[in-house]
N, C-alpha and C. Protein backbone atom coordinates (compact mmCIF):
# COMPACT_ATOMS: atom_id res chain seq x y z
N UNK A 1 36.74 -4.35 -8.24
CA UNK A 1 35.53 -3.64 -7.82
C UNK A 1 34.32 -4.31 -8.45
N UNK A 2 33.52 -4.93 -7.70
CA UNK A 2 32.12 -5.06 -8.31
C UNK A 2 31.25 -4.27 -8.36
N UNK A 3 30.91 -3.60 -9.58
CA UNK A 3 29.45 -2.80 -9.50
C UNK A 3 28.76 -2.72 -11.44
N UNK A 4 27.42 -2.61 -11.94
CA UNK A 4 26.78 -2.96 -12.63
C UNK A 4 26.93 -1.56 -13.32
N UNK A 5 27.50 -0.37 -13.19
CA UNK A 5 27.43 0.75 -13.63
C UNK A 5 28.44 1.22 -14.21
N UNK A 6 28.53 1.48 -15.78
CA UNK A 6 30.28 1.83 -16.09
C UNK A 6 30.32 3.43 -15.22
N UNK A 7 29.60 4.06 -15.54
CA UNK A 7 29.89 5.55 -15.03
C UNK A 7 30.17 5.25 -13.46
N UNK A 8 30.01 4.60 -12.65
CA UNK A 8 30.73 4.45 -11.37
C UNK A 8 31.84 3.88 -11.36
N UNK A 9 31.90 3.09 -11.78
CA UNK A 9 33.47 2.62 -12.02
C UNK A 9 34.29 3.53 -12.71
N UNK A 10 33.73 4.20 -13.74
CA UNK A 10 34.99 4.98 -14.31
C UNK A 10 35.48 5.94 -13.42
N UNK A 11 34.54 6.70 -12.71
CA UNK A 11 34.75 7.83 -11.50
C UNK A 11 35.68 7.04 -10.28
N UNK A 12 34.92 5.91 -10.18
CA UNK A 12 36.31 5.65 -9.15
C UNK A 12 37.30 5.01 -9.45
N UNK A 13 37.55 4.44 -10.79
CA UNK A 13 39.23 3.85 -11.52
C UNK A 13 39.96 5.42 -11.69
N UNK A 14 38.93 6.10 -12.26
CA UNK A 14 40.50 8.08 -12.15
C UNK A 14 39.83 8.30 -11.14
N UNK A 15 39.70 8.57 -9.83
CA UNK A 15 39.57 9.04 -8.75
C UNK A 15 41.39 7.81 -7.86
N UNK A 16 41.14 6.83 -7.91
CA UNK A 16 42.08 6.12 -7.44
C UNK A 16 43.55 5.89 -8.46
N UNK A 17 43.35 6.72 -9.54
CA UNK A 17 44.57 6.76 -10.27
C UNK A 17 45.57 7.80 -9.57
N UNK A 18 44.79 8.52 -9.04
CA UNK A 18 45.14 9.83 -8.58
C UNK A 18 46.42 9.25 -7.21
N UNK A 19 46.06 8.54 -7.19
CA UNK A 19 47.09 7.61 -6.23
C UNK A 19 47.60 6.63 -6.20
N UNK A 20 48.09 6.12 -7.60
CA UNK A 20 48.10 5.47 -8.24
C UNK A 20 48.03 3.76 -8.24
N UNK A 21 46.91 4.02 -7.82
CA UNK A 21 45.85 3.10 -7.60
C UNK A 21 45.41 2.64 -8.90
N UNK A 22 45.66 0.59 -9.56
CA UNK A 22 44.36 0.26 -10.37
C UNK A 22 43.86 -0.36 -10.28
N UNK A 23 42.49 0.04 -10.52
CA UNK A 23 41.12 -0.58 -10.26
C UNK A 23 40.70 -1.82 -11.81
N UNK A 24 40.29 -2.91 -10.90
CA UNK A 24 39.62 -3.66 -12.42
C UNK A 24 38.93 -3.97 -11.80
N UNK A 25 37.11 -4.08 -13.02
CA UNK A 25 36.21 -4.53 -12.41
C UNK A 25 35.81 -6.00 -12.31
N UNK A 26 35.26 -6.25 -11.53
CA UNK A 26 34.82 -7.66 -11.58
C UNK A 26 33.22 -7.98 -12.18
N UNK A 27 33.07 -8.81 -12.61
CA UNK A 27 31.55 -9.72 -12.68
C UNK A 27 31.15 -10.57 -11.25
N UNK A 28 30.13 -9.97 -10.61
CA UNK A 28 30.29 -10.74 -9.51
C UNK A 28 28.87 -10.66 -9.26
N UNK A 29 27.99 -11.85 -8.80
CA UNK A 29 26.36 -11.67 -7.97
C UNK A 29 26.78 -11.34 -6.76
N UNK A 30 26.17 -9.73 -6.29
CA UNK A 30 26.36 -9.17 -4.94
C UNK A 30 25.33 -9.92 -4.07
N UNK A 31 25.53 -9.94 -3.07
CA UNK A 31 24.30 -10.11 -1.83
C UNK A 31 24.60 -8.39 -1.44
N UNK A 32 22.84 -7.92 -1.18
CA UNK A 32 22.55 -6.73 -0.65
C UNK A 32 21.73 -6.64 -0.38
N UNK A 33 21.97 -6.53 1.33
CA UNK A 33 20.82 -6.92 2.33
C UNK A 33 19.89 -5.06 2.62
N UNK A 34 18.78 -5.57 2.59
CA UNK A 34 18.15 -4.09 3.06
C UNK A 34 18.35 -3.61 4.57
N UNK A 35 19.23 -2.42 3.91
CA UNK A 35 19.07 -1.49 5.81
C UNK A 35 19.11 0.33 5.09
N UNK A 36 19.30 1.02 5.94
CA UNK A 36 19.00 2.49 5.98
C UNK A 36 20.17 3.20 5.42
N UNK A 37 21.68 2.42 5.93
CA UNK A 37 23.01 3.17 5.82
C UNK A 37 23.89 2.62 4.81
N UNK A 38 24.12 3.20 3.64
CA UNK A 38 24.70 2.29 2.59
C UNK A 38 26.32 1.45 3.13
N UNK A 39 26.93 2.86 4.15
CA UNK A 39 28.29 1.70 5.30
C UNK A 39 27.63 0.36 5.53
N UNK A 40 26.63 -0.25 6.15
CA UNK A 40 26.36 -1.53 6.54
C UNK A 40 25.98 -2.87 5.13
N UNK A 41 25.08 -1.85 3.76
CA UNK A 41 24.98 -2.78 2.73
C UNK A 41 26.28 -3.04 2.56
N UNK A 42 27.26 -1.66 1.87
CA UNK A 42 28.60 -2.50 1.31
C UNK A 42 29.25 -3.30 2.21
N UNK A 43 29.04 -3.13 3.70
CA UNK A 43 30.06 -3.80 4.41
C UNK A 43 29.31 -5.14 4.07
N UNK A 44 28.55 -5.72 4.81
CA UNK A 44 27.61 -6.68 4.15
C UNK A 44 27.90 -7.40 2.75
N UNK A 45 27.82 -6.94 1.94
CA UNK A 45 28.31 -7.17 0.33
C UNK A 45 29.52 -7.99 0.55
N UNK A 46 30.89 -6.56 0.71
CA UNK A 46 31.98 -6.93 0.79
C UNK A 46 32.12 -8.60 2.13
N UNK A 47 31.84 -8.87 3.08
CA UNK A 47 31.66 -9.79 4.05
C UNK A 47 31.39 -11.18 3.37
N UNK A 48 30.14 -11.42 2.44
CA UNK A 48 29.58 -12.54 1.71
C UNK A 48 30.45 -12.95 0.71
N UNK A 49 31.36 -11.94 0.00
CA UNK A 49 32.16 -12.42 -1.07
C UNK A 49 33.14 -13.51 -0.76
N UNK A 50 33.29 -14.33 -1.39
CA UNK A 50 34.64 -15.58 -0.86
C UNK A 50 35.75 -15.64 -1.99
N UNK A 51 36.73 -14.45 -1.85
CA UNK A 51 37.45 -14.17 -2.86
C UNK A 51 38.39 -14.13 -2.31
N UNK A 52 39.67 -14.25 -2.72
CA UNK A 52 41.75 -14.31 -2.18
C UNK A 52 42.23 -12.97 -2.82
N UNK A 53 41.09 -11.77 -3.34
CA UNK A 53 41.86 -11.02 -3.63
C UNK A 53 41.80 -9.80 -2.97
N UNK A 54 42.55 -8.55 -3.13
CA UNK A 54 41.78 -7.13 -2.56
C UNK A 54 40.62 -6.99 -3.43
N UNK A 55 39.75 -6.72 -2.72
CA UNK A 55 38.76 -6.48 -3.41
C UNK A 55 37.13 -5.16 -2.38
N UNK A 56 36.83 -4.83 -3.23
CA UNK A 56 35.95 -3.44 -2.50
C UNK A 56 34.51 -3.26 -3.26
N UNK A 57 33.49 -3.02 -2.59
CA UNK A 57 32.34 -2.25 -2.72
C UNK A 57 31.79 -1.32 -2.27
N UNK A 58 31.39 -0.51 -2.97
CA UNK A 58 30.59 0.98 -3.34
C UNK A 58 29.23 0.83 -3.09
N UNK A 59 28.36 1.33 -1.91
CA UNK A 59 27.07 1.58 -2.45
C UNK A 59 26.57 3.15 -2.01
N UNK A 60 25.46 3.72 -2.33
CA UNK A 60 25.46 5.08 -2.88
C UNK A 60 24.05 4.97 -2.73
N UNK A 61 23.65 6.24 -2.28
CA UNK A 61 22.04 6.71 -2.67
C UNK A 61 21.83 8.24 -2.75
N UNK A 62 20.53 8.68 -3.01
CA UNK A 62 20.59 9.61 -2.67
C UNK A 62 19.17 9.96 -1.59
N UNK A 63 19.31 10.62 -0.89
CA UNK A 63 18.62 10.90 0.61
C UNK A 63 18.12 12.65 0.61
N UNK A 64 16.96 12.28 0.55
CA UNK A 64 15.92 13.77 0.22
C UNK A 64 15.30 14.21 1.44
N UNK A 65 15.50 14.70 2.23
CA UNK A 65 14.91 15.73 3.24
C UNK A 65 13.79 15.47 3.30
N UNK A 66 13.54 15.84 3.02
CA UNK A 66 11.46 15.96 3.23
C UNK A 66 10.91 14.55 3.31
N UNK A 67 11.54 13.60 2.55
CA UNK A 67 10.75 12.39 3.02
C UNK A 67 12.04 11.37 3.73
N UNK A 68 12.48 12.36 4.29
CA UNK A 68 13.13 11.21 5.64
C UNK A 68 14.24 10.51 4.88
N UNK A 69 15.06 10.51 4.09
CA UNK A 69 16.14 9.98 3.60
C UNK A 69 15.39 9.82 2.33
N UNK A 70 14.57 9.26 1.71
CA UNK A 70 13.59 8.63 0.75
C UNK A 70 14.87 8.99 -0.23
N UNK A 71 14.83 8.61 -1.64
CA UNK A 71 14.91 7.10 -1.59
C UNK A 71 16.29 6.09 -1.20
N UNK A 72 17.09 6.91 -0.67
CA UNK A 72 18.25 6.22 0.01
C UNK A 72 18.50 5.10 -0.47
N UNK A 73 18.59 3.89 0.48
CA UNK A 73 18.35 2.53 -0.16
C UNK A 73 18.14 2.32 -1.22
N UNK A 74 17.10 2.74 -1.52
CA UNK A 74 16.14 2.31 -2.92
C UNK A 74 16.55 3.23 -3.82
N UNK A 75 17.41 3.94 -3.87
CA UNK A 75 18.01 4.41 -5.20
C UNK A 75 17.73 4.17 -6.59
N UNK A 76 18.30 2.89 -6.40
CA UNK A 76 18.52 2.29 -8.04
C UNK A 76 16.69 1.84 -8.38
N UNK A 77 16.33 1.51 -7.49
CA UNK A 77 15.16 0.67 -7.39
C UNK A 77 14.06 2.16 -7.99
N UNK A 78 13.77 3.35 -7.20
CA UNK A 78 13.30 4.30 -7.28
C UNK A 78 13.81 4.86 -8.98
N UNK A 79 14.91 5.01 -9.20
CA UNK A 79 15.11 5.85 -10.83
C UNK A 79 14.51 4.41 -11.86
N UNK A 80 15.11 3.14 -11.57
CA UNK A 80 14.74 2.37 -12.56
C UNK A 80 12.59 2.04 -12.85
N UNK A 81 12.05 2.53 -11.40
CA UNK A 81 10.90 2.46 -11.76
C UNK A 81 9.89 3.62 -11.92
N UNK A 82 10.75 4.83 -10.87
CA UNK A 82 9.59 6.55 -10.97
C UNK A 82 10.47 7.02 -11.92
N UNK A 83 12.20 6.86 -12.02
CA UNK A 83 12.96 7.94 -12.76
C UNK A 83 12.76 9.33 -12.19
N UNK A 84 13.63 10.22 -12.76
CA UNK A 84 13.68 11.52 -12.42
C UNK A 84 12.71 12.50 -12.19
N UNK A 85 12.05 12.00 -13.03
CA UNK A 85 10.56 12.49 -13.30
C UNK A 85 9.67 12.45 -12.27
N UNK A 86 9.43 11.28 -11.87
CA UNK A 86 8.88 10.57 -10.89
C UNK A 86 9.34 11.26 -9.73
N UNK A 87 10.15 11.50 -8.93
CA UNK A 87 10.79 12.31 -8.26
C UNK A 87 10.89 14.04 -8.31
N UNK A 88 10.60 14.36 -9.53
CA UNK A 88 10.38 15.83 -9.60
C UNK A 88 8.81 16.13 -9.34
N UNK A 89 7.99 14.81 -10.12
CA UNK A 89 6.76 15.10 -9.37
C UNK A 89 6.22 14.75 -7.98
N UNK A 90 7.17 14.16 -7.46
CA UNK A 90 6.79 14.06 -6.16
C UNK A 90 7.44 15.44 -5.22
N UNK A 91 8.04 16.25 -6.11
CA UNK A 91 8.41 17.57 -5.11
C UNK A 91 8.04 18.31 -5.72
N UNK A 92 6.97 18.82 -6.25
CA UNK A 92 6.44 19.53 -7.38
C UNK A 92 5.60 20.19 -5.93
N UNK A 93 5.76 21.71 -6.20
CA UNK A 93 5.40 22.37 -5.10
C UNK A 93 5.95 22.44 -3.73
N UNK A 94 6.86 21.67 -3.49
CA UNK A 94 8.12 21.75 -2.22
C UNK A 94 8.89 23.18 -2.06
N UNK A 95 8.94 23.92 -1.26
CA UNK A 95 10.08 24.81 -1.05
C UNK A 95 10.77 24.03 -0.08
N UNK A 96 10.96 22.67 0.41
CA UNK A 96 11.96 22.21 1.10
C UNK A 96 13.05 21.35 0.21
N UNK A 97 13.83 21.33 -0.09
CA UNK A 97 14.17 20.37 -1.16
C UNK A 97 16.01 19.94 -0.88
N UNK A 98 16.06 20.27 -0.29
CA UNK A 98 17.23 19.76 0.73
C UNK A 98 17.44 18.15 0.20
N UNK A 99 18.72 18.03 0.09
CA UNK A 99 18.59 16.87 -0.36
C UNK A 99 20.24 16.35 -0.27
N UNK A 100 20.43 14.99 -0.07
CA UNK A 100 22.49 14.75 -0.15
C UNK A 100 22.66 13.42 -0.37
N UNK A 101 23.68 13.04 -1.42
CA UNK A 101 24.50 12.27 -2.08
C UNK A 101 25.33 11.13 -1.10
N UNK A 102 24.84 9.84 -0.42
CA UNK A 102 25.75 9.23 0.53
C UNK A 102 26.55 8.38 -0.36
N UNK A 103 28.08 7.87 -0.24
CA UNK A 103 28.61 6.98 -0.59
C UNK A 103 29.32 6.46 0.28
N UNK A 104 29.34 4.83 0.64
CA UNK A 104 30.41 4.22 1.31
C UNK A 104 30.95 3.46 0.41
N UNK A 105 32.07 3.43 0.66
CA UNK A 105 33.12 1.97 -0.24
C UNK A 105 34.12 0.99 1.11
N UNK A 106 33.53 0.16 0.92
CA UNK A 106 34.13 -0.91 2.01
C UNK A 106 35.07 -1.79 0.98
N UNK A 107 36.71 -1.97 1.64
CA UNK A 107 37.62 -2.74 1.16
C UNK A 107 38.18 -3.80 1.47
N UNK A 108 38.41 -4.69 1.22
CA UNK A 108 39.35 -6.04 2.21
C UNK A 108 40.46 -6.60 1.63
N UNK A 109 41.34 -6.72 1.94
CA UNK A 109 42.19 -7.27 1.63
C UNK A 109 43.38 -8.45 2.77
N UNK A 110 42.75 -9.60 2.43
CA UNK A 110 43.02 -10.93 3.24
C UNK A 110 42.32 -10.31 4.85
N UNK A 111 43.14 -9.94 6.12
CA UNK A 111 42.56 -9.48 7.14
C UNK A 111 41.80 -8.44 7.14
N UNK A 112 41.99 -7.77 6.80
CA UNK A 112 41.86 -6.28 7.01
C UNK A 112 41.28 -5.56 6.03
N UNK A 113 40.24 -4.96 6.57
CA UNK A 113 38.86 -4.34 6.34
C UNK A 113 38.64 -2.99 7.04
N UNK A 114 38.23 -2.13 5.71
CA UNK A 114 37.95 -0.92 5.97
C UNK A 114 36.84 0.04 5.47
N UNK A 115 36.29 0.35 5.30
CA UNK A 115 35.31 1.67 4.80
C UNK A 115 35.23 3.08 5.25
N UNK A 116 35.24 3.89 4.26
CA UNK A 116 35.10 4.97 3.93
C UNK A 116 33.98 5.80 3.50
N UNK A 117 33.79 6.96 3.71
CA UNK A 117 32.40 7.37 3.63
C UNK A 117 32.42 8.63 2.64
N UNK A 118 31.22 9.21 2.00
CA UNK A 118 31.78 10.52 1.36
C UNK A 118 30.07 11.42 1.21
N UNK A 119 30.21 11.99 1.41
CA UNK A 119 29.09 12.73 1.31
C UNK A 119 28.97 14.63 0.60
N UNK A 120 27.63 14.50 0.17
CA UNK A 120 27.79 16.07 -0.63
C UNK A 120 26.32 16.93 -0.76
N UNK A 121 26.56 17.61 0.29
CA UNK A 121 24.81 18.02 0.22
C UNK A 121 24.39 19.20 -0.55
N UNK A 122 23.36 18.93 -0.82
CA UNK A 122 22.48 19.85 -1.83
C UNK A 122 20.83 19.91 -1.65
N UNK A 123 20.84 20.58 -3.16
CA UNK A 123 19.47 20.45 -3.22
C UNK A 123 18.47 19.93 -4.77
N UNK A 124 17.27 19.39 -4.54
CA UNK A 124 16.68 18.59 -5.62
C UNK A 124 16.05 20.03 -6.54
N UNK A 125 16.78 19.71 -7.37
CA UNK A 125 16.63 21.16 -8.83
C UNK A 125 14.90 21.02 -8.97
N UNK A 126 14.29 22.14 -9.68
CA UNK A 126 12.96 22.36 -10.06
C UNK A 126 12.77 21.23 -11.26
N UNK A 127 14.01 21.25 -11.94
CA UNK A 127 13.91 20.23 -13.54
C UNK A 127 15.07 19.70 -13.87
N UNK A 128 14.98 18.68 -14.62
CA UNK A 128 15.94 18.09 -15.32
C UNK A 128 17.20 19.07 -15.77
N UNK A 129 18.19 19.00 -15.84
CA UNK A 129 18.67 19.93 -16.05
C UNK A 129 20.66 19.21 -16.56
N UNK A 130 20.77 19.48 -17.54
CA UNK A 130 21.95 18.88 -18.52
C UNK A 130 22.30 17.03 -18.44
N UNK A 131 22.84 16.90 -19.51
CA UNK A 131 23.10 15.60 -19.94
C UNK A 131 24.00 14.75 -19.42
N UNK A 132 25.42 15.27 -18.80
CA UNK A 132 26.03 14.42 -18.01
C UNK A 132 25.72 13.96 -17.06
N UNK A 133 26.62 12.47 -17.10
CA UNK A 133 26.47 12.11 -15.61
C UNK A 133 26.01 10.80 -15.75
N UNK A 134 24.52 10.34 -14.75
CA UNK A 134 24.01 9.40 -14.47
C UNK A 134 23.00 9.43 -13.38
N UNK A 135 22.38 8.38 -13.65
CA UNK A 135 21.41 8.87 -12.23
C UNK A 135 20.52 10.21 -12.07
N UNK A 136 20.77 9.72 -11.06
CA UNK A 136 19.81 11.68 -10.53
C UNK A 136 20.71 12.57 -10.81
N UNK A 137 21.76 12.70 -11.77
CA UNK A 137 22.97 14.14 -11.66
C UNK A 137 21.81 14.73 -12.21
N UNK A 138 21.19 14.63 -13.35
CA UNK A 138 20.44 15.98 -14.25
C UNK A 138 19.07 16.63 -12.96
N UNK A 139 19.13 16.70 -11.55
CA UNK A 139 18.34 17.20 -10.54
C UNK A 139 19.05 16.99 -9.13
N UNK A 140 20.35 17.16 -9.56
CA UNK A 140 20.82 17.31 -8.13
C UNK A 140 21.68 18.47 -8.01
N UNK A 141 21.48 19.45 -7.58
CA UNK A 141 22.28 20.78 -7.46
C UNK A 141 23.28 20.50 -6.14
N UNK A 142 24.74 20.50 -6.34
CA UNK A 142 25.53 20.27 -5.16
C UNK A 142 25.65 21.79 -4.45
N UNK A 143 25.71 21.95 -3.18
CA UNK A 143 25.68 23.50 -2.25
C UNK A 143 26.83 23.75 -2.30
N UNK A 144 28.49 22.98 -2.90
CA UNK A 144 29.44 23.78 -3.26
C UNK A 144 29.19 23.90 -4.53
N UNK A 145 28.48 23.98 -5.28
CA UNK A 145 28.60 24.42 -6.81
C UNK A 145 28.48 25.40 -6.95
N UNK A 146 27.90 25.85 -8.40
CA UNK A 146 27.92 27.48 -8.59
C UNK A 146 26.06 27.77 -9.47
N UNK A 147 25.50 26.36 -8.85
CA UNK A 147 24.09 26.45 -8.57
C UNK A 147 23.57 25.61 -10.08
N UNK A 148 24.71 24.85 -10.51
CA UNK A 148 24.46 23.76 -11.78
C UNK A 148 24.01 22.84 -10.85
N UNK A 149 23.43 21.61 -11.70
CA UNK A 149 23.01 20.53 -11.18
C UNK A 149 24.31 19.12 -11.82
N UNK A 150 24.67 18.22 -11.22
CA UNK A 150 25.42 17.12 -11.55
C UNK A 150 25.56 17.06 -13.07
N UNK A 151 24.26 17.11 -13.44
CA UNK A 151 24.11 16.76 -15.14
C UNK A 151 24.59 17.87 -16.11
N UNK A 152 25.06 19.33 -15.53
CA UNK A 152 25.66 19.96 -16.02
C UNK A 152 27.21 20.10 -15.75
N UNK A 153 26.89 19.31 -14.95
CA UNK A 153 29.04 20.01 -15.02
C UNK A 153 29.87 18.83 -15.88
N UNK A 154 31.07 18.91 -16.13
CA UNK A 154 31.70 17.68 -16.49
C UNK A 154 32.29 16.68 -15.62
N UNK A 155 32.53 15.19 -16.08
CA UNK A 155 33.11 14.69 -15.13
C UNK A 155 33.93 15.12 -14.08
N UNK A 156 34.72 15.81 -14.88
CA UNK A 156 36.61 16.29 -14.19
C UNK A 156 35.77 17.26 -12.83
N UNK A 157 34.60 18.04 -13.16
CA UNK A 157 34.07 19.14 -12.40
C UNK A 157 33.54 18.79 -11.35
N UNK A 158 32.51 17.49 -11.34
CA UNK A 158 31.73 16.70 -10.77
C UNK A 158 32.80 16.01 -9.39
N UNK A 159 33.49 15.27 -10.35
CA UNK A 159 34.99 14.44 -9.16
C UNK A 159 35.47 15.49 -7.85
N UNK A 160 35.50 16.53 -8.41
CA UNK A 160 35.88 17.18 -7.49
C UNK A 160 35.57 17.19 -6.09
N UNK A 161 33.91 17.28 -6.10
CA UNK A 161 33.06 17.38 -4.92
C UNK A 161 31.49 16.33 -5.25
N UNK A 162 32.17 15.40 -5.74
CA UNK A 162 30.61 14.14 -5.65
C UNK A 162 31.19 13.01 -4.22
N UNK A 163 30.43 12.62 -3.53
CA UNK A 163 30.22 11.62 -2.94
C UNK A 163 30.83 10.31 -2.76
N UNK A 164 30.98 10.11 -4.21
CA UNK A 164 31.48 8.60 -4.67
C UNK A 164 33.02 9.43 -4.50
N UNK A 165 33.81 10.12 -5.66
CA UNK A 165 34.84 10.57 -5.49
C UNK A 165 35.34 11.08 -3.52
N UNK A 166 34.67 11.54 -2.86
CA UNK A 166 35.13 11.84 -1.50
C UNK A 166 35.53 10.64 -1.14
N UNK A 167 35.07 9.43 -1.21
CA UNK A 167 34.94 8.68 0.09
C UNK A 167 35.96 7.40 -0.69
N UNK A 168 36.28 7.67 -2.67
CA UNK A 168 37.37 6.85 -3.01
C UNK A 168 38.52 7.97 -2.26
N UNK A 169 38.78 9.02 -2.29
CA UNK A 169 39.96 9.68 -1.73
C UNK A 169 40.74 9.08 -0.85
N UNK A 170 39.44 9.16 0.23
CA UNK A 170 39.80 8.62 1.45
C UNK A 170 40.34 7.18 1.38
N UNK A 171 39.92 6.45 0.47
CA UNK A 171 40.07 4.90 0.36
C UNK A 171 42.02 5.51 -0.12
N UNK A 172 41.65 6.06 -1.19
CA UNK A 172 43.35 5.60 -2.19
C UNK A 172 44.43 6.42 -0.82
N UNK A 173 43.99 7.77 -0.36
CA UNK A 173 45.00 7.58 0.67
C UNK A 173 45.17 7.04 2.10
N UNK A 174 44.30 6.31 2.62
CA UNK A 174 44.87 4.83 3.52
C UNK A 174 45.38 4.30 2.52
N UNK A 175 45.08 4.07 1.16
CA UNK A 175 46.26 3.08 0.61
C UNK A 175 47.73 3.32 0.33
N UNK A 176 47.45 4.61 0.28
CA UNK A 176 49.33 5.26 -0.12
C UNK A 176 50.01 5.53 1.52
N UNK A 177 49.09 5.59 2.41
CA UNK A 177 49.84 5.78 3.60
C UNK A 177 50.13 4.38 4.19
N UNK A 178 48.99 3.52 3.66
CA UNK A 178 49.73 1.84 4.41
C UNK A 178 51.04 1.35 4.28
């Protein structure tokens, strides 16, 4: 798996243990071309790599209602330069706040290529709100929760119903059913 984030990788090495699936990560320079649907970056990603092994990429955003997906794509790009903050003040006074978690993970192995999708909708919390996690968890309230935000629950709690975990599911069982 190539990706720059231990907390994503760890979620999806025990998400795919669960089927006993193991994951090791790689060091790898991604190509990641700009488009709207994170299915087409990872597929993209995964496509450019020139590797002999199985190998898979993850990409992820999160997509806010009110401004049209915002910052989707730009995820990483958006927390590493507004941060959370930055984002709470840009909904500061919103009663729309609708908001959902996309993940695709695209896989290959020699022919055959696949992706998976996972998604988890919610809504963007008033504030920061607990320490776990990563990312936007401390302002993302999931609509199956029990009205915590990401950054409060624990991993084990989070896996259950995050995004990234849905759409490894789907990955580890095409792999136990191949």
């Amino acid at each position: 798996m190539g990706t720059s984030s231990d907390h994503k990788y760890e979620e999806a090495r025990e998400v795919l243990a669960e089927f006993g699936v193991e994951l090791e990560r790689l060091s790898i320079d991604r190509v990641e071309i700009q488009a709207d649907d994170p299915e087409l970056i990872a597929e993209y990603s995964l496509k450019v790599l020139d590797v002999d092994i199985p190998i898979l990429i993850e990409d992820a955003g999160l997509y806010i209602d009110k401004y049209y997906g915002f910052p989707g794509p730009y995820s990483s790009y958006a927390l590493r330069t507004i941060d959370n903050e930055g984002i709470l003040k840009l909904m500061e006074g919103e009663t729309e706040r609708g908001a959902r978690y996309l993940s695709a993970v695209a896989f290959r192995d020699g022919d055959t290529s696949v992706t998976f999708t996972g998604e988890v909708g919610g809504r963007i919390a008033e504030e920061m709100r607990g320490t776990n996690g990563f990312g936007y968890d401390p302002i993302f309230m999931p609509e199956e929760g029990d009205g915590r935000t990401f950054g409060e629950m624990s991993a084990v709690e989070k896996a259950r119903i995050s995004h990234r975990a849905r759409a490894f599911r789907k990955l580890g069982e095409w792999l136990e059913a191949d």
